[in-house]
C-alpha atoms as a PDB file:
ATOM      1  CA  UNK A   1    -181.910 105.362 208.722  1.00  0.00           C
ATOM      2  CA  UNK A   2    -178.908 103.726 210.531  1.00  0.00           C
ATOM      3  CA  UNK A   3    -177.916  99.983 209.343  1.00  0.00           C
ATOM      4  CA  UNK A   4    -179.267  97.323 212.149  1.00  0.00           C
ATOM      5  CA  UNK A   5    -175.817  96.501 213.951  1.00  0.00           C
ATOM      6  CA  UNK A   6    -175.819  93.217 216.054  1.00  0.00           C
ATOM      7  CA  UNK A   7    -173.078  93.637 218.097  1.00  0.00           C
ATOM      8  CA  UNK A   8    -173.922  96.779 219.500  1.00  0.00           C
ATOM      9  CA  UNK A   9    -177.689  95.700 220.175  1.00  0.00           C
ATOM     10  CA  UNK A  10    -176.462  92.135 221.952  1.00  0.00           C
ATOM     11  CA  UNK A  11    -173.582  94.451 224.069  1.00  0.00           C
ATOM     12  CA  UNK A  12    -176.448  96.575 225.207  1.00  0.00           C
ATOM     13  CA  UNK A  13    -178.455  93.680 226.297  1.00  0.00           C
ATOM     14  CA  UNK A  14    -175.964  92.194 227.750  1.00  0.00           C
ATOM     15  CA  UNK A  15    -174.877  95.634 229.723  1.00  0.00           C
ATOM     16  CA  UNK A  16    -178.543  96.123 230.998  1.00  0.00           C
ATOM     17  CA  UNK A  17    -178.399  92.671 232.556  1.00  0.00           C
ATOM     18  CA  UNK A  18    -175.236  92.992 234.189  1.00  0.00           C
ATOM     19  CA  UNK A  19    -175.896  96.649 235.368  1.00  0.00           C
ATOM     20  CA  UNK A  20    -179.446  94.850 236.661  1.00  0.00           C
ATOM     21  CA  UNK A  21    -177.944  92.036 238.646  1.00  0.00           C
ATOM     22  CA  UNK A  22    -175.291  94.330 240.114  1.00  0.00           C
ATOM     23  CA  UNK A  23    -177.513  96.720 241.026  1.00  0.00           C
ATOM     24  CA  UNK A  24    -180.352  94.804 242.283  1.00  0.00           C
ATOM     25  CA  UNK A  25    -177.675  92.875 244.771  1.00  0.00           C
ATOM     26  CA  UNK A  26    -176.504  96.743 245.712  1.00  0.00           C
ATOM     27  CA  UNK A  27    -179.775  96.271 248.417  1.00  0.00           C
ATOM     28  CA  UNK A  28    -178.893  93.612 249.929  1.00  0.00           C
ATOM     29  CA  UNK A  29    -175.121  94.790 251.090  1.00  0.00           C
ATOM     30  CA  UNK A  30    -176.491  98.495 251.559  1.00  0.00           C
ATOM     31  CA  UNK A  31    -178.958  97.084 253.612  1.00  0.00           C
ATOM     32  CA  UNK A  32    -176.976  94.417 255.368  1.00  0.00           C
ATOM     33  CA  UNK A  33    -179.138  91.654 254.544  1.00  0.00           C
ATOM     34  CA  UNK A  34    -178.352  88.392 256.578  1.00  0.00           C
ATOM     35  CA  UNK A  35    -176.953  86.901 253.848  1.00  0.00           C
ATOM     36  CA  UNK A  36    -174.678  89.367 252.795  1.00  0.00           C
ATOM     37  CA  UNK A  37    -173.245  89.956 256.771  1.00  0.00           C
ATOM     38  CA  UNK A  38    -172.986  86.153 256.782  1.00  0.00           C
ATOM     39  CA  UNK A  39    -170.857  86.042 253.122  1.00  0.00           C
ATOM     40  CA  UNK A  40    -168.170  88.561 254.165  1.00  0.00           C
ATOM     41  CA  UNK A  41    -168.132  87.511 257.344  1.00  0.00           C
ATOM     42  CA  UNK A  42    -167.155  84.336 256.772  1.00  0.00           C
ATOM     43  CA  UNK A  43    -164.960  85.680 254.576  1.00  0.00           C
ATOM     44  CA  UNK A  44    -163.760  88.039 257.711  1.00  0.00           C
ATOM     45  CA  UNK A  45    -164.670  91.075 255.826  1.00  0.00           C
ATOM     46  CA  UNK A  46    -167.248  92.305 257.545  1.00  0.00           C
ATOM     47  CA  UNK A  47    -168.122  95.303 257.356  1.00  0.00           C
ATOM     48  CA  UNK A  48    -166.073  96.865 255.211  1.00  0.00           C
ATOM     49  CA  UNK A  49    -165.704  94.193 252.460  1.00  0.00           C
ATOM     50  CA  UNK A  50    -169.237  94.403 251.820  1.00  0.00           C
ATOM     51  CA  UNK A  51    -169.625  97.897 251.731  1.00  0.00           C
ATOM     52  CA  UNK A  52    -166.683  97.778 249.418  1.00  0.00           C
ATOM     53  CA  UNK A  53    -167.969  95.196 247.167  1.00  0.00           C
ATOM     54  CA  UNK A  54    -171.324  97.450 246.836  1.00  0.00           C
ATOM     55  CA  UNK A  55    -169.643 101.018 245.766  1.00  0.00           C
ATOM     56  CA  UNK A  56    -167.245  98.713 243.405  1.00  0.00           C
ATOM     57  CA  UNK A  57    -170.036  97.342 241.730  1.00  0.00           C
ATOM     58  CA  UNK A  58    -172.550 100.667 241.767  1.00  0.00           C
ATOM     59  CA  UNK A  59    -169.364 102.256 240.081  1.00  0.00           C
ATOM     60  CA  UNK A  60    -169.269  99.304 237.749  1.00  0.00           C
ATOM     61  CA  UNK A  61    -172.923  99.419 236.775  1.00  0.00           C
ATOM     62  CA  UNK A  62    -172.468 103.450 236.077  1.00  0.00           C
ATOM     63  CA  UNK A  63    -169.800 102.680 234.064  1.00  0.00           C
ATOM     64  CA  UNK A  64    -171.366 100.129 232.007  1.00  0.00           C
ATOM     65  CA  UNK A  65    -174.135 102.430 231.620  1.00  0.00           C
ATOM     66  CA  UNK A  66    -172.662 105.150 230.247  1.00  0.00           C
ATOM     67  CA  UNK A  67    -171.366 104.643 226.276  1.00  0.00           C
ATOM     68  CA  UNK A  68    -168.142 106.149 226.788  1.00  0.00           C
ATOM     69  CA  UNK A  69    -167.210 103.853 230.112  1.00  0.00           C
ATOM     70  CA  UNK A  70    -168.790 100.370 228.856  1.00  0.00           C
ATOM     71  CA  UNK A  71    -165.056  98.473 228.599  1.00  0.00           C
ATOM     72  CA  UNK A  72    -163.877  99.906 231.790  1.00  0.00           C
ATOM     73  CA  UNK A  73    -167.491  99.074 233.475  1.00  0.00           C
ATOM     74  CA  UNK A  74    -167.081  95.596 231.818  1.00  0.00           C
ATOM     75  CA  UNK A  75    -163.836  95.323 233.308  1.00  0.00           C
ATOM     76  CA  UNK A  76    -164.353  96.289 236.721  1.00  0.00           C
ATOM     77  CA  UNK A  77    -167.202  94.154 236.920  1.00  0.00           C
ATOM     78  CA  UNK A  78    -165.332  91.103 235.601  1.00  0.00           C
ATOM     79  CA  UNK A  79    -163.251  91.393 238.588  1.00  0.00           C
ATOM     80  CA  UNK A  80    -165.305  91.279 240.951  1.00  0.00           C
ATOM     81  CA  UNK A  81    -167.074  88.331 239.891  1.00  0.00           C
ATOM     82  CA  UNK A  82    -163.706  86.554 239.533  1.00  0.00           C
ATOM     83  CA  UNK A  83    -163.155  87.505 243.070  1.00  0.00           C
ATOM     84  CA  UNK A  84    -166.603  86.611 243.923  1.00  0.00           C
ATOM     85  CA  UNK A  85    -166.379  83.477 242.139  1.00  0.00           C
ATOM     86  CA  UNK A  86    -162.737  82.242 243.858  1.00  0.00           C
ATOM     87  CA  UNK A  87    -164.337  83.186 247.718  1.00  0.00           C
ATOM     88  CA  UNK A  88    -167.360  80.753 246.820  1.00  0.00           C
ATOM     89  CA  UNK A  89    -164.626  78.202 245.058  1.00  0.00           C
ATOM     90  CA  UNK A  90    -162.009  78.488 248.276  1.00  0.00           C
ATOM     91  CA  UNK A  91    -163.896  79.449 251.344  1.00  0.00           C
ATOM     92  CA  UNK A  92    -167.752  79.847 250.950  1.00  0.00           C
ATOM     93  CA  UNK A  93    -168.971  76.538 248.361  1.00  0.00           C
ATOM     94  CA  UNK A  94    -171.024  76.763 245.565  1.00  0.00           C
ATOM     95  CA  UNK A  95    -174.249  76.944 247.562  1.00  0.00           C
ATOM     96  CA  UNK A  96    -174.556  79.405 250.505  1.00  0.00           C
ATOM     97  CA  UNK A  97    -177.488  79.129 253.343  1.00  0.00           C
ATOM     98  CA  UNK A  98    -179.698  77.494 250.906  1.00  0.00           C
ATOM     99  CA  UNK A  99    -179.480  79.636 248.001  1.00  0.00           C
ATOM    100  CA  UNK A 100    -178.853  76.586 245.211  1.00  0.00           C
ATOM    101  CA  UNK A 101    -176.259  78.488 244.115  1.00  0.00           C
ATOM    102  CA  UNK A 102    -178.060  81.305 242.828  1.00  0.00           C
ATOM    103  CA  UNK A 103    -175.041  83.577 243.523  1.00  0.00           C
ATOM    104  CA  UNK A 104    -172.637  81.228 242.578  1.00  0.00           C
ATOM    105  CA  UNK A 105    -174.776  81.379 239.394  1.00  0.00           C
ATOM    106  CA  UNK A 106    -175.281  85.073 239.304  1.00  0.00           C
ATOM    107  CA  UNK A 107    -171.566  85.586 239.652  1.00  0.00           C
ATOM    108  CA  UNK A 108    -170.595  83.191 236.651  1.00  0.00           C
ATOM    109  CA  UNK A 109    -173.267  84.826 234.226  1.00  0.00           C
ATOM    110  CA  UNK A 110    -172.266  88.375 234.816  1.00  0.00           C
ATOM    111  CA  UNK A 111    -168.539  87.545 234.634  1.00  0.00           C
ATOM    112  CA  UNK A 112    -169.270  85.955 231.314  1.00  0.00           C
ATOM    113  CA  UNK A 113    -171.763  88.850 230.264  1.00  0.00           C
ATOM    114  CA  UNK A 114    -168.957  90.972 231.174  1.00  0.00           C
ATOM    115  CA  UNK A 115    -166.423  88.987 229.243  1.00  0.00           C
ATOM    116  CA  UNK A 116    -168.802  88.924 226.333  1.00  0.00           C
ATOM    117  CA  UNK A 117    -169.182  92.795 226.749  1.00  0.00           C
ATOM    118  CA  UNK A 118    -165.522  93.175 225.961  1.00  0.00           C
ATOM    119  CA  UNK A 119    -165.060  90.649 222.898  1.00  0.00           C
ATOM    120  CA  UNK A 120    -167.833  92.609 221.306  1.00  0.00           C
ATOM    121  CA  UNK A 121    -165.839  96.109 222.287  1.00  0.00           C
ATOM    122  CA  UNK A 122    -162.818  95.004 222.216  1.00  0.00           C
ATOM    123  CA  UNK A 123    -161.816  97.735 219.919  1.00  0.00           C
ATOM    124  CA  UNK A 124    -162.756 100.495 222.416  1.00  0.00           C
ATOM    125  CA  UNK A 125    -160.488  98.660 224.816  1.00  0.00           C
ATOM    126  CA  UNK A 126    -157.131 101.057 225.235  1.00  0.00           C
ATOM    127  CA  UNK A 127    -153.903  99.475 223.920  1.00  0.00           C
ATOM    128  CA  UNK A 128    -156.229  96.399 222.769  1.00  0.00           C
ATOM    129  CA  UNK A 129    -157.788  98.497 220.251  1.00  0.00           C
ATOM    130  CA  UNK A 130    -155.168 100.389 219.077  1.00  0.00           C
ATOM    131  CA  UNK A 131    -153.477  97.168 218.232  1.00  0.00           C
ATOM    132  CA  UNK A 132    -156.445  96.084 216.648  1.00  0.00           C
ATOM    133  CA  UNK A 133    -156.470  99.338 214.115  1.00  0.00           C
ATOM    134  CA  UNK A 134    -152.658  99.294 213.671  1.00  0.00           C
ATOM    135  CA  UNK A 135    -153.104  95.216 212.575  1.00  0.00           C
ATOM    136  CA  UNK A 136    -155.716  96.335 209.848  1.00  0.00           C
ATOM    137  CA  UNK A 137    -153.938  99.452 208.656  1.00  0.00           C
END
């Protein structure tokens, strides 16, 4: 029987929530939800930047998914969110149409799930990881 290991059960969690809020939100720009047309429009986006968004974070949420892509999903999605996170900091505020910030929110807790993700992978992480085995050779 394999030894319980903590770090890979807590970067698993944390992958199945990020790959859930990114994919549940995937609806909302596929669809073109009010919200979402009103987001990257005021951003002066519209369509594209939403549609964009979307596959970007569907490829993220594959990635993360899929053991031998989890640093590059973790990545990808990290971006986003920071980009996600400056439009509501520069141009969109914290709360949009009446949300309460729940994307503001959203976007802060997957870019530190993501973050999170990598610190607990950070060996699997190209040049950071080979760093990290040359350092304890």
């Amino acid at each position: 029987m394999k030894p319980f290991n903590a770090p890979a059960i807590a970067s698993w969690v944390l992958q199945l929530a990020v790959a859930g809020i990114l994919l549940q939100t995937l609806f909302f720009k596929f669809t073109g939800a009010a919200e979402s047309v009103y987001i990257f429009s005021t951003l002066g986006v519209e369509p594209w930047g939403r549609i964009g968004s979307g596959i970007v974070e569907l490829v993220a949420s594959i990635l993360l998914l899929t053991p031998a892509t989890v640093t590059i999903g973790a990545v990808l999605a990290a971006g986003v969110m920071l980009g996600a996170i400056l439009s509501h900091l520069t141009v969109l505020g914290i709360e949009v149409q009446g949300d309460g910030g729940l994307l503001f929110g959203l976007a802060i807790a997957v870019l530190l799930a993501s973050v999170a993700i990598m610190v607990l992978r950070r060996t699997e992480i190209p040049f950071i990881g080979m760093w990290l085995r040359a350092q304890s050779a």
